[in-house]
C-alpha atoms as a PDB file:
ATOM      1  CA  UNK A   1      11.098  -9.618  11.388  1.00  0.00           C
ATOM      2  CA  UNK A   2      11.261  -7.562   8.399  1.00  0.00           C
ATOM      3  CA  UNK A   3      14.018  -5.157   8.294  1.00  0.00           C
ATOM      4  CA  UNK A   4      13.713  -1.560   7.135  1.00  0.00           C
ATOM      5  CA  UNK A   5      15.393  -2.776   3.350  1.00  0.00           C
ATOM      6  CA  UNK A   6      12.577  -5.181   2.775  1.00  0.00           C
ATOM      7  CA  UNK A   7       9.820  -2.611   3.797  1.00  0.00           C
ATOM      8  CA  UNK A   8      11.561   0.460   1.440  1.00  0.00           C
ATOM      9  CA  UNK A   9      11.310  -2.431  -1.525  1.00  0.00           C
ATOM     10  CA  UNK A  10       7.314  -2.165  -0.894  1.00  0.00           C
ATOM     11  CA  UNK A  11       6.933  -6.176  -1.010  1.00  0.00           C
ATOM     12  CA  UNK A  12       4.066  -7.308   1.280  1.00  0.00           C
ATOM     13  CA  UNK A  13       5.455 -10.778   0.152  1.00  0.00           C
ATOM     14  CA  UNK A  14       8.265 -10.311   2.668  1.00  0.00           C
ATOM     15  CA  UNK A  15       6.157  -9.206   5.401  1.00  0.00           C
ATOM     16  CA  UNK A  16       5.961 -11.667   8.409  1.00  0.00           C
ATOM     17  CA  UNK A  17       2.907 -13.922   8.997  1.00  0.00           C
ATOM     18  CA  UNK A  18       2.249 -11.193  11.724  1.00  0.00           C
ATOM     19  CA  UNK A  19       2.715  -8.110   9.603  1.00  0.00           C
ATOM     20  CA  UNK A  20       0.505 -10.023   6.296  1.00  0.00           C
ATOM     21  CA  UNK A  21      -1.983 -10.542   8.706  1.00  0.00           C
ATOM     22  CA  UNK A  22      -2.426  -6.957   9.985  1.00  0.00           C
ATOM     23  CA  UNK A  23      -2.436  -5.325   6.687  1.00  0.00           C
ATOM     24  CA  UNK A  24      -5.155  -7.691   5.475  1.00  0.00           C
ATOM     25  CA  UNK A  25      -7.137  -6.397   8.692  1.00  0.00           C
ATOM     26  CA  UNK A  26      -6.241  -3.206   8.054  1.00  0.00           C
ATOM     27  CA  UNK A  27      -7.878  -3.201   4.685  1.00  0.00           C
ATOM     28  CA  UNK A  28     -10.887  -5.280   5.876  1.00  0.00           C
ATOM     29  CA  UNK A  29     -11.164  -2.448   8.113  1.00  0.00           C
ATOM     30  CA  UNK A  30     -11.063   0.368   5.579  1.00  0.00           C
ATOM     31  CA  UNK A  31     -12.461   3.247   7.748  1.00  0.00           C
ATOM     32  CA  UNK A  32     -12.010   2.270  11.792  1.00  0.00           C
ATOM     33  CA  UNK A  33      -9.902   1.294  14.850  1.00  0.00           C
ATOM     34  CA  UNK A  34      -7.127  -1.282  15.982  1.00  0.00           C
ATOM     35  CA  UNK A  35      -7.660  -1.118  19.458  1.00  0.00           C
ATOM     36  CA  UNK A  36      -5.678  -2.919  22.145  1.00  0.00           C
ATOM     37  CA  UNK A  37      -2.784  -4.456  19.361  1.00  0.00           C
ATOM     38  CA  UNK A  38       0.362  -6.561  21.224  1.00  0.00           C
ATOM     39  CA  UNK A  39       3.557  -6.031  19.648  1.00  0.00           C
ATOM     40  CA  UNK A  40       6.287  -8.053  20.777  1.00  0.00           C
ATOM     41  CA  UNK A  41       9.955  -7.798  19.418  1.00  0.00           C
ATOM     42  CA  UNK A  42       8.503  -5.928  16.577  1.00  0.00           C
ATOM     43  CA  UNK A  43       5.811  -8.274  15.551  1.00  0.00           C
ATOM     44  CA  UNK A  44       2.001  -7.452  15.797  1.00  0.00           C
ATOM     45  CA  UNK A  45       0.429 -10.219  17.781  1.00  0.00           C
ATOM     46  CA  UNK A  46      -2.740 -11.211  17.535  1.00  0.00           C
ATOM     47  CA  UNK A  47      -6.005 -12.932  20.051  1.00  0.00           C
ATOM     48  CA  UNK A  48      -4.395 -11.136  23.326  1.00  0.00           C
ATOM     49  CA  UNK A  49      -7.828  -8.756  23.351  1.00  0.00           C
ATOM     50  CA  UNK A  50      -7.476  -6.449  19.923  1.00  0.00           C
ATOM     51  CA  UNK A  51     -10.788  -4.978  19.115  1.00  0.00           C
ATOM     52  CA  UNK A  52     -11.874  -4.103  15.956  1.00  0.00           C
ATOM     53  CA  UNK A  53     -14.321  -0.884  15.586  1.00  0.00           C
ATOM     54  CA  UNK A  54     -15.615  -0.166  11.969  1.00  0.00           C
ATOM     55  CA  UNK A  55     -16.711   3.297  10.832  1.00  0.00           C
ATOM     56  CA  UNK A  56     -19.816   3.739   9.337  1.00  0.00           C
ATOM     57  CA  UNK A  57     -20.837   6.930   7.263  1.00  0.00           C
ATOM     58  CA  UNK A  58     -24.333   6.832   6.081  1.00  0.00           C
ATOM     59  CA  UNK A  59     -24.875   7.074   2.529  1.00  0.00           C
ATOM     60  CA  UNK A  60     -20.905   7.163   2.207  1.00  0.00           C
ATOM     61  CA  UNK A  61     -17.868   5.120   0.886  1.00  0.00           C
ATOM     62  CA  UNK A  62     -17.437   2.378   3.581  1.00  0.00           C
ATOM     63  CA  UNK A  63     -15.819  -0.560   2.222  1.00  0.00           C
ATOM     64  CA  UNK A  64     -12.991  -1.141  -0.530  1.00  0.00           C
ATOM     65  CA  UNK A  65     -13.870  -0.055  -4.092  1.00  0.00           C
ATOM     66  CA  UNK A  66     -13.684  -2.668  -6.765  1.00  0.00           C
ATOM     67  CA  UNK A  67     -10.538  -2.856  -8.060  1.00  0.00           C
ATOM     68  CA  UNK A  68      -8.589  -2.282  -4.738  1.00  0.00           C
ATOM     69  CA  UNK A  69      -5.794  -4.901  -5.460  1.00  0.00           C
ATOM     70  CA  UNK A  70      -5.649  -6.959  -2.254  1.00  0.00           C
ATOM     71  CA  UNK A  71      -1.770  -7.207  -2.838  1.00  0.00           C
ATOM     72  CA  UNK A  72      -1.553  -3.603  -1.983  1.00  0.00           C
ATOM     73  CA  UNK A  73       2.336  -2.367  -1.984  1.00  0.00           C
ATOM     74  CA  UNK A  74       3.492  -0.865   1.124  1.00  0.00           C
ATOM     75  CA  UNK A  75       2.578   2.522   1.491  1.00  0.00           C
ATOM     76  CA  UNK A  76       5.024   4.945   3.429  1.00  0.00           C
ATOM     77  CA  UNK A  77       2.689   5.490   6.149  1.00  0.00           C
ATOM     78  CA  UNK A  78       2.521   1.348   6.245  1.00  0.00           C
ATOM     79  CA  UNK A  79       6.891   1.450   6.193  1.00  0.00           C
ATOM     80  CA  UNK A  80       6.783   3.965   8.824  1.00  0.00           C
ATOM     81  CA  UNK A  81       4.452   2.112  11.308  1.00  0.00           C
ATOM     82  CA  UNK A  82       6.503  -1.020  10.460  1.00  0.00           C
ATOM     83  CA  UNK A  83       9.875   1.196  11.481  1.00  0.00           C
ATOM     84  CA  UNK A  84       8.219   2.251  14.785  1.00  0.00           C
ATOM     85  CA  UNK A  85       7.155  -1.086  15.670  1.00  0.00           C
ATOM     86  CA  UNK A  86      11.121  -2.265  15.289  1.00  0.00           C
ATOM     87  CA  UNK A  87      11.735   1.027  17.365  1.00  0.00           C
ATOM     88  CA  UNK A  88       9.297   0.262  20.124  1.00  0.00           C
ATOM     89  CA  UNK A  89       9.954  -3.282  19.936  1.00  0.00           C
ATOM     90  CA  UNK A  90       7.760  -4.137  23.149  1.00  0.00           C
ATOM     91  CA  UNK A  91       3.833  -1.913  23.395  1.00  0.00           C
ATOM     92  CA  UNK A  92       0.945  -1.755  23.099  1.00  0.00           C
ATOM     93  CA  UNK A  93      -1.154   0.183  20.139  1.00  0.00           C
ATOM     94  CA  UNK A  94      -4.273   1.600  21.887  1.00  0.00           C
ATOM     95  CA  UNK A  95      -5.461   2.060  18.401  1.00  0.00           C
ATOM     96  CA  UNK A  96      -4.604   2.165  15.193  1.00  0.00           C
ATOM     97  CA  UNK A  97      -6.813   4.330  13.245  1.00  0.00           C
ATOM     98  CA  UNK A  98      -7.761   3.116   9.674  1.00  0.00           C
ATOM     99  CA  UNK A  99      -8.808   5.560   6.813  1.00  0.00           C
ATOM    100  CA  UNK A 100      -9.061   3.991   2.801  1.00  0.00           C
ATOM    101  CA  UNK A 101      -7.919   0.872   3.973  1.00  0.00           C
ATOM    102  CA  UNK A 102      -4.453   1.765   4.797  1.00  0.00           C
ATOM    103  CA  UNK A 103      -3.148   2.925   8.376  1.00  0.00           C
ATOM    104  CA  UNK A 104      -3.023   7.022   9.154  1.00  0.00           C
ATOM    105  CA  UNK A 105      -2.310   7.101  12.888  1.00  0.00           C
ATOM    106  CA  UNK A 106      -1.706   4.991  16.223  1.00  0.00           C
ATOM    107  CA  UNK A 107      -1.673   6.061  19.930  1.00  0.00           C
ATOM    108  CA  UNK A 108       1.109   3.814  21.878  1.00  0.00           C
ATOM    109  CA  UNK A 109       1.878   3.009  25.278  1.00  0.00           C
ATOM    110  CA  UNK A 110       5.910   1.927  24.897  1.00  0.00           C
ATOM    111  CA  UNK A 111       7.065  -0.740  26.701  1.00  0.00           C
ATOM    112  CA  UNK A 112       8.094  -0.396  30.722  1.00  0.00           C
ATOM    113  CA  UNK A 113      10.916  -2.624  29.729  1.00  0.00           C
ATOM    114  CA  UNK A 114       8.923  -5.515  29.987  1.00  0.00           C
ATOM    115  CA  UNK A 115       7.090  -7.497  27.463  1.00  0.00           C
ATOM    116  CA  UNK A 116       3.471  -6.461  27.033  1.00  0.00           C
END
């Protein structure tokens, strides 16, 4: 798990295989959903039913713009959804709504004290 030190150095290269693997989702994404994300003990995990919606806008910006460096530092919206995923250890992220490739909001259902 990546603690709270690692995420305020903004090194994806300490992320977990878990975390790596949502960010690069996240910025496949760009402008979307999450829906229906498992975390367990922190960790995003993944093929237990996530959905991915994409937003469209016609005749708008919908994918990354050249340049975007794929090895994006962590953002502090990124650090803080890392921080409440070590808070809520156990949930479920209805969604997790994309915007620019980075995360801006989530809607969870904490854990009942059991693991998702």
């Amino acid at each position: 798990m990546t603690t709270a030190t690692e995420l305020r150095k903004g090194t994806q290269k300490r992320l977990s295989p878990g975390r790596t693997k949502l960010m690069e989702l996240v910025r496949s994404v760009h402008f979307g959903r999450i829906e229906n994300l498992t975390v367990r003990c922190g960790e995003p995990v993944f093929n237990t039913g996530e959905t991915v919606v994409r937003e469209v806008k016609f005749g708008g910006e919908n994918g990354p713009r050249a340049g975007d460096n794929p090895r994006l530092a962590q953002t502090d919206r990124t650090r803080e959804m890392f921080l409440h995923f070590d808070a809520f250890r156990n949930c479920i992220i209805r969604f997790l709504e994309v915007k620019h490739g980075k995360p801006f909001k989530m809607n969870v259902v904490a854990g009942t004290g059991e693991t998702p």
